[in-house]
C-alpha atoms as a PDB file:
ATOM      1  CA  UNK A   1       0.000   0.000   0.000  1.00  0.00           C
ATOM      2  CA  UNK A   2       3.365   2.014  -0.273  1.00  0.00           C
ATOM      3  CA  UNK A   3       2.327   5.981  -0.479  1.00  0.00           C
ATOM      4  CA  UNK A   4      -1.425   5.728  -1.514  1.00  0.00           C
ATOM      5  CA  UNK A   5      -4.225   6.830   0.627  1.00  0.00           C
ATOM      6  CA  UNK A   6      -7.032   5.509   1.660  1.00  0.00           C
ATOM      7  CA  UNK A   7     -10.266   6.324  -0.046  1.00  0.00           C
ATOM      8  CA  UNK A   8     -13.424   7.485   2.983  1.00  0.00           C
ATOM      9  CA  UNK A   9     -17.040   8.417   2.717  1.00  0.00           C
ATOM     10  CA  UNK A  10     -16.912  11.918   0.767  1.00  0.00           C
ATOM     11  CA  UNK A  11     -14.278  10.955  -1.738  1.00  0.00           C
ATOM     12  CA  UNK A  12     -15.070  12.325  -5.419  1.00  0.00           C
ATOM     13  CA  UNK A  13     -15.521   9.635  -8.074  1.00  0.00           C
ATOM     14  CA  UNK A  14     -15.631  10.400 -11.741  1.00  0.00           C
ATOM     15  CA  UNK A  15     -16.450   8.596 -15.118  1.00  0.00           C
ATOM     16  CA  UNK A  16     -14.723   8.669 -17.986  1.00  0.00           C
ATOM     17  CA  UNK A  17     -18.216   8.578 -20.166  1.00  0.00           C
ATOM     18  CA  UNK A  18     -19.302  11.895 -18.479  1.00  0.00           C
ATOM     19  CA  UNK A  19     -20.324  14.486 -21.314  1.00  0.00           C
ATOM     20  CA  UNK A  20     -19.888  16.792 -19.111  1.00  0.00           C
ATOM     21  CA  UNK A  21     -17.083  15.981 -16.113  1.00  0.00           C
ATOM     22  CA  UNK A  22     -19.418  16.037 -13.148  1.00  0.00           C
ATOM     23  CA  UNK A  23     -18.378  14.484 -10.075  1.00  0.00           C
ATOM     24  CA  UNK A  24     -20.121  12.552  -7.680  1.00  0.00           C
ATOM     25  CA  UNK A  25     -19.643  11.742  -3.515  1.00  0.00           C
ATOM     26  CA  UNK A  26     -19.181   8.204  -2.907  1.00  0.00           C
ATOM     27  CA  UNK A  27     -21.171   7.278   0.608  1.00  0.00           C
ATOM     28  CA  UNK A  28     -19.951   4.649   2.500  1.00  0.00           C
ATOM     29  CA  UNK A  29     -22.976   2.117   3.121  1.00  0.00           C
ATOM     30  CA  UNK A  30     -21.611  -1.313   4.074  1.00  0.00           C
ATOM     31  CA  UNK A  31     -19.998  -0.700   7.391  1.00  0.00           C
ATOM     32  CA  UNK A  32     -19.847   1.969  10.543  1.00  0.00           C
ATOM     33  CA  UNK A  33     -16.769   0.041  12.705  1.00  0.00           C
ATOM     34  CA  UNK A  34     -13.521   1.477  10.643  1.00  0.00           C
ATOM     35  CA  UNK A  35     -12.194   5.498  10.130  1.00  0.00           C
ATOM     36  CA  UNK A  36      -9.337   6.694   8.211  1.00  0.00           C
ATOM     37  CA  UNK A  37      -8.058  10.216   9.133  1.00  0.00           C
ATOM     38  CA  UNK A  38     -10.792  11.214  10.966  1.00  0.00           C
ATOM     39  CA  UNK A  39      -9.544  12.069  15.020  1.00  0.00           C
ATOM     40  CA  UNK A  40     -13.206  11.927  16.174  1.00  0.00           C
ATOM     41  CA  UNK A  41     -13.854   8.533  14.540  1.00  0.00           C
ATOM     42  CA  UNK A  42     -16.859  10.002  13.339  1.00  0.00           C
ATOM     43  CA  UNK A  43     -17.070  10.956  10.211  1.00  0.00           C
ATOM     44  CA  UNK A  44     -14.231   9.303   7.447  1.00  0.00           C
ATOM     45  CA  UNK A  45     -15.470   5.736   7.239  1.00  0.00           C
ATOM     46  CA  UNK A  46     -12.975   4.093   4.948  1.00  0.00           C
ATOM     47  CA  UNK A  47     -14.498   2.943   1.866  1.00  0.00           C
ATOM     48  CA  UNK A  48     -14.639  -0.890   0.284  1.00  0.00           C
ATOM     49  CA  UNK A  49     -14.790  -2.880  -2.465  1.00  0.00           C
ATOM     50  CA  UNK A  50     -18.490  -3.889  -0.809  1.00  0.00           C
ATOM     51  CA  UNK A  51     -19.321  -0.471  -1.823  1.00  0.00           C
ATOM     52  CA  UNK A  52     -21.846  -1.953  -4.870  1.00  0.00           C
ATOM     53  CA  UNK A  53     -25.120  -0.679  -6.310  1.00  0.00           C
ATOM     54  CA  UNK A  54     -26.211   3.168  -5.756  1.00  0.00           C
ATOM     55  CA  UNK A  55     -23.702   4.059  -3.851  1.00  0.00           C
ATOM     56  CA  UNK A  56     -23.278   7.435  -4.574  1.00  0.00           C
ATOM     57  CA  UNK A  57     -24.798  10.839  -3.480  1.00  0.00           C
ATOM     58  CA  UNK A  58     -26.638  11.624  -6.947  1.00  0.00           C
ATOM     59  CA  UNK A  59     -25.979   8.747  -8.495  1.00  0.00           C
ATOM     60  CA  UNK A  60     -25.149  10.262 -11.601  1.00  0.00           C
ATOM     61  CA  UNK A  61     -22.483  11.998 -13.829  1.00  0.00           C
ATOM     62  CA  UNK A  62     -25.011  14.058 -15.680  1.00  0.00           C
ATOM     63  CA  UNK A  63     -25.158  12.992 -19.008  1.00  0.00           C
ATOM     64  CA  UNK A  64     -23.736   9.597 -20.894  1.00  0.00           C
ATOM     65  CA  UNK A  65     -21.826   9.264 -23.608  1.00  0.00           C
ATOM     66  CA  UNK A  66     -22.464   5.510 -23.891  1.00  0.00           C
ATOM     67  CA  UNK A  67     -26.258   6.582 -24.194  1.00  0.00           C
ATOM     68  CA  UNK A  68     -26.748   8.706 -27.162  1.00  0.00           C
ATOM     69  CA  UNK A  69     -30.650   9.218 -27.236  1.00  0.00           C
ATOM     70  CA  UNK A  70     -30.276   9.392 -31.548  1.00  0.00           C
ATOM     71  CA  UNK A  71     -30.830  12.923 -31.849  1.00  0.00           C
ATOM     72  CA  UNK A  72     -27.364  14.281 -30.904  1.00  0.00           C
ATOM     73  CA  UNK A  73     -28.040  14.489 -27.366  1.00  0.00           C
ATOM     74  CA  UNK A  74     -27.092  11.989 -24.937  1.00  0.00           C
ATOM     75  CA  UNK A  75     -29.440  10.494 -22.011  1.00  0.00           C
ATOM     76  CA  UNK A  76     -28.788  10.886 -18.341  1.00  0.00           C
ATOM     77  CA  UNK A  77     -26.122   8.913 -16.403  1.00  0.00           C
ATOM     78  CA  UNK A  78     -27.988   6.764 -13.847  1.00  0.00           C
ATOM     79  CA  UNK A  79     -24.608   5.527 -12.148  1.00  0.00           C
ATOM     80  CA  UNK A  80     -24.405   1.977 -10.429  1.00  0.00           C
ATOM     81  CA  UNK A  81     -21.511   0.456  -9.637  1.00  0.00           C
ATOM     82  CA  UNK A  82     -20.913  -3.530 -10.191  1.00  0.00           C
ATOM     83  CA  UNK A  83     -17.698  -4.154  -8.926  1.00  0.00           C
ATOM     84  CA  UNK A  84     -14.034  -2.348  -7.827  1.00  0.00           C
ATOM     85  CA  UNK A  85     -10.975  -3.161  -9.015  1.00  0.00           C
ATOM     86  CA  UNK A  86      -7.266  -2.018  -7.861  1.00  0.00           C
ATOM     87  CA  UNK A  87      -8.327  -2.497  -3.912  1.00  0.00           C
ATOM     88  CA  UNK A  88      -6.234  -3.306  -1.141  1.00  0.00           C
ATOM     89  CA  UNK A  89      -6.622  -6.888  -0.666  1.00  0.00           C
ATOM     90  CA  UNK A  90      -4.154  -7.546   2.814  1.00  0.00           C
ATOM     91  CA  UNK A  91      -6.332  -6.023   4.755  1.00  0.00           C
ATOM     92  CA  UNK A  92     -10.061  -7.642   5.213  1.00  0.00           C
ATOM     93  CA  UNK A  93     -12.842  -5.518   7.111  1.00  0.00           C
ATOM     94  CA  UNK A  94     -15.163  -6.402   9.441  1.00  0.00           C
ATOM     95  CA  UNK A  95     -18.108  -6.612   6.462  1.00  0.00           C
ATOM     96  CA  UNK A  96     -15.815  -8.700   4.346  1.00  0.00           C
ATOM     97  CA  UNK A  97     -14.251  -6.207   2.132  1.00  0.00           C
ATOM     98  CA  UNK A  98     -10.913  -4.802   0.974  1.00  0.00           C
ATOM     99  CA  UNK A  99      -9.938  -1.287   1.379  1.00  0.00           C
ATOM    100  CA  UNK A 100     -10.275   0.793  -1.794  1.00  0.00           C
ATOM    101  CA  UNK A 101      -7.539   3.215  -2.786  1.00  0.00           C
ATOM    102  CA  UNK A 102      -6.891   6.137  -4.341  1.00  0.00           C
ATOM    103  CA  UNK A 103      -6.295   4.371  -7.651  1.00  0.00           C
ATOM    104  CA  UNK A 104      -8.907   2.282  -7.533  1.00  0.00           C
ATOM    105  CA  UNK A 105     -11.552   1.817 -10.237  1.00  0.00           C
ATOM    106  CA  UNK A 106     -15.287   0.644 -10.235  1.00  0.00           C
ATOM    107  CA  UNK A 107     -17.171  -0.930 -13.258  1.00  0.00           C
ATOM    108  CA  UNK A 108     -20.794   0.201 -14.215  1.00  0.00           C
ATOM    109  CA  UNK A 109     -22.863  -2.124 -16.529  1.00  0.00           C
ATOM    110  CA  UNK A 110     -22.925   0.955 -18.963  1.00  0.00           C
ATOM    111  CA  UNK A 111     -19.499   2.020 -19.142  1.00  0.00           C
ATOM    112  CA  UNK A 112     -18.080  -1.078 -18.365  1.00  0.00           C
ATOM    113  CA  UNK A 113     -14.857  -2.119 -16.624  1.00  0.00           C
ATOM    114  CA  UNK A 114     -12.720   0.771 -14.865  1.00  0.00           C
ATOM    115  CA  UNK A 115     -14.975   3.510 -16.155  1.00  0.00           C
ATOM    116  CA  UNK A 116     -15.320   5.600 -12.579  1.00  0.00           C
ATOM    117  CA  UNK A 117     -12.015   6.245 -11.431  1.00  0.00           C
ATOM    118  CA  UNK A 118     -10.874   7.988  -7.811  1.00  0.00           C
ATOM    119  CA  UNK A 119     -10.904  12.152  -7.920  1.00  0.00           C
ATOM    120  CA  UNK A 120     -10.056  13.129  -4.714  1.00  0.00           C
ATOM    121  CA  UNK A 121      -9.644  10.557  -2.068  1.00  0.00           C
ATOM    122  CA  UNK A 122     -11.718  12.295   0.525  1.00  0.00           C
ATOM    123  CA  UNK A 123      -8.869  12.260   3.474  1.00  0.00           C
ATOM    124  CA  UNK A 124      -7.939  15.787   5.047  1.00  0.00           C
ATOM    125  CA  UNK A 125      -4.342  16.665   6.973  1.00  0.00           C
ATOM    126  CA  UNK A 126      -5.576  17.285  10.490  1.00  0.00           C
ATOM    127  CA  UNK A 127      -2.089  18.338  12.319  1.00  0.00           C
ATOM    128  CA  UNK A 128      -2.013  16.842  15.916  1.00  0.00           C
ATOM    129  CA  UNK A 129      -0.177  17.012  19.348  1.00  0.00           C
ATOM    130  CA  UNK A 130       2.856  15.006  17.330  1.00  0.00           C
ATOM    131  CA  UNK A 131       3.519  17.691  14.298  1.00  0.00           C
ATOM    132  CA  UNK A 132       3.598  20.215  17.084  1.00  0.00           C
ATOM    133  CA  UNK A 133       6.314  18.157  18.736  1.00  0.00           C
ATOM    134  CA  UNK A 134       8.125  17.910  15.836  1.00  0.00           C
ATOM    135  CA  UNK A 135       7.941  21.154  14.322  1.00  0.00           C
ATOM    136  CA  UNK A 136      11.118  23.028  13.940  1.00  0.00           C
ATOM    137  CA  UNK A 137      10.386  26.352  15.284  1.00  0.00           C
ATOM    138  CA  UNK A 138      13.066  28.474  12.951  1.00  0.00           C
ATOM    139  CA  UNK A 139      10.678  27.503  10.022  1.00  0.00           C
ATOM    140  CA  UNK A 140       7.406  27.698  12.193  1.00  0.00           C
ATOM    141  CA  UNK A 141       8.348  31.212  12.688  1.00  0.00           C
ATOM    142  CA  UNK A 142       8.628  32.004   9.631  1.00  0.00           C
ATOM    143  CA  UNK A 143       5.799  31.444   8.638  1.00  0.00           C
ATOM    144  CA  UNK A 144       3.345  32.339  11.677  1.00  0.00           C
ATOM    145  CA  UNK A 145       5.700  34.798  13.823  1.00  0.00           C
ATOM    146  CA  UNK A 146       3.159  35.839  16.209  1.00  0.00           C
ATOM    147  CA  UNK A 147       3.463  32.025  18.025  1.00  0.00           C
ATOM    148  CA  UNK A 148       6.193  31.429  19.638  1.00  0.00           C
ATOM    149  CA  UNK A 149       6.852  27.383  18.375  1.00  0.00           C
ATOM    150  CA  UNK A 150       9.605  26.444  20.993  1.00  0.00           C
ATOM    151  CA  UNK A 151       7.448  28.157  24.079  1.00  0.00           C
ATOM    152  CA  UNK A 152       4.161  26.475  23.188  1.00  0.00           C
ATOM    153  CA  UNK A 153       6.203  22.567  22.426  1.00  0.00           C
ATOM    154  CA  UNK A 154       7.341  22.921  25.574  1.00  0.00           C
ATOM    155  CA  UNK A 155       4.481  23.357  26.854  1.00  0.00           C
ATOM    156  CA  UNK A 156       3.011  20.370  25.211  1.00  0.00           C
ATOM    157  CA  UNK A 157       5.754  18.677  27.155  1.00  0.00           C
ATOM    158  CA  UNK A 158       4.953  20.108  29.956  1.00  0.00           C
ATOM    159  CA  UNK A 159       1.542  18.528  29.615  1.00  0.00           C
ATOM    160  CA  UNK A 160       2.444  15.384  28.611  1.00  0.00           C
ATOM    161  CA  UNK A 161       4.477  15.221  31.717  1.00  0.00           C
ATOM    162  CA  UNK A 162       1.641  16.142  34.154  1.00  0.00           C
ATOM    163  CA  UNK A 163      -0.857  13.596  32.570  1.00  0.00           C
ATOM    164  CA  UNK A 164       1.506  10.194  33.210  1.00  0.00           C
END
């Protein structure tokens, strides 16, 4: 799984058949045990192969190439996916699936194999207690110089000590 991410409830899905590139949010329906980047664990459910049928917010990509309607125009997209490829299969979830990744690819019956590819993965860089730790405060003060970085990560320390 070397230097991919993890793909959660929110993450952006595309098809390649799209007339005109509209994304969709891919909802996470077939478990609510396992989070990915999410500090709460309340909100990034990490997303599976298991994730099959309407699983989408809208459920379409607007209009479909694959479906022209014969007078120029093409019909609308009425996405439903079949199967995932390109998953993370070393790692099995409590409802029997494999972790999808950023590269992975879904099948729809129109489009057929690989058409809806990954956008955006749906993960976000929360910073915790550890960046602050390891922060070097030359550069931290660069770029914020109203926080004083070494003052406030020893604090942290400080804290860390009085808690154990």
């Amino acid at each position: 799984m070397s230097e991919k991410h993890v793909v959660v409830q929110g993450a952006t899905v595309k098809c390649k058949f799209s007339v005109e590139p509209k994304l969709d949010k891919l909802k996470v329906k077939t478990q609510n045990k396992h989070y990915a980047n999410d500090k709460d664990a309340e909100k990034k459910l990490i997303a599976t192969d298991k994730e099959i049928g309407q699983t989408l917010e809208k459920n379409t990509f607007g209009k479909c190439k694959m479906q022209p309607n014969g007078s120029g125009d093409y019909l609308p997209c009425k996405a439903t996916i079949t199967k995932w490829s390109g998953f993370y299969d070393k790692v099995t979830l409590s409802n029997k699936g494999k972790i999808l990744l950023e590269d992975s690819k879904a099948t729809c019956p129109i489009g057929g194999p690989d058409c809806i590819t990954v956008d955006k993965h749906g993960q976000k860089a929360e910073p915790g207690k550890q960046n602050a730790k390891k922060a070097k405060p030359q550069v931290s003060n660069q770029i914020n110089p109203l926080v004083d970085t070494a003052k406030f990560q020893e604090s942290l320390e400080e804290s860390d000590s009085i808690c154990k």
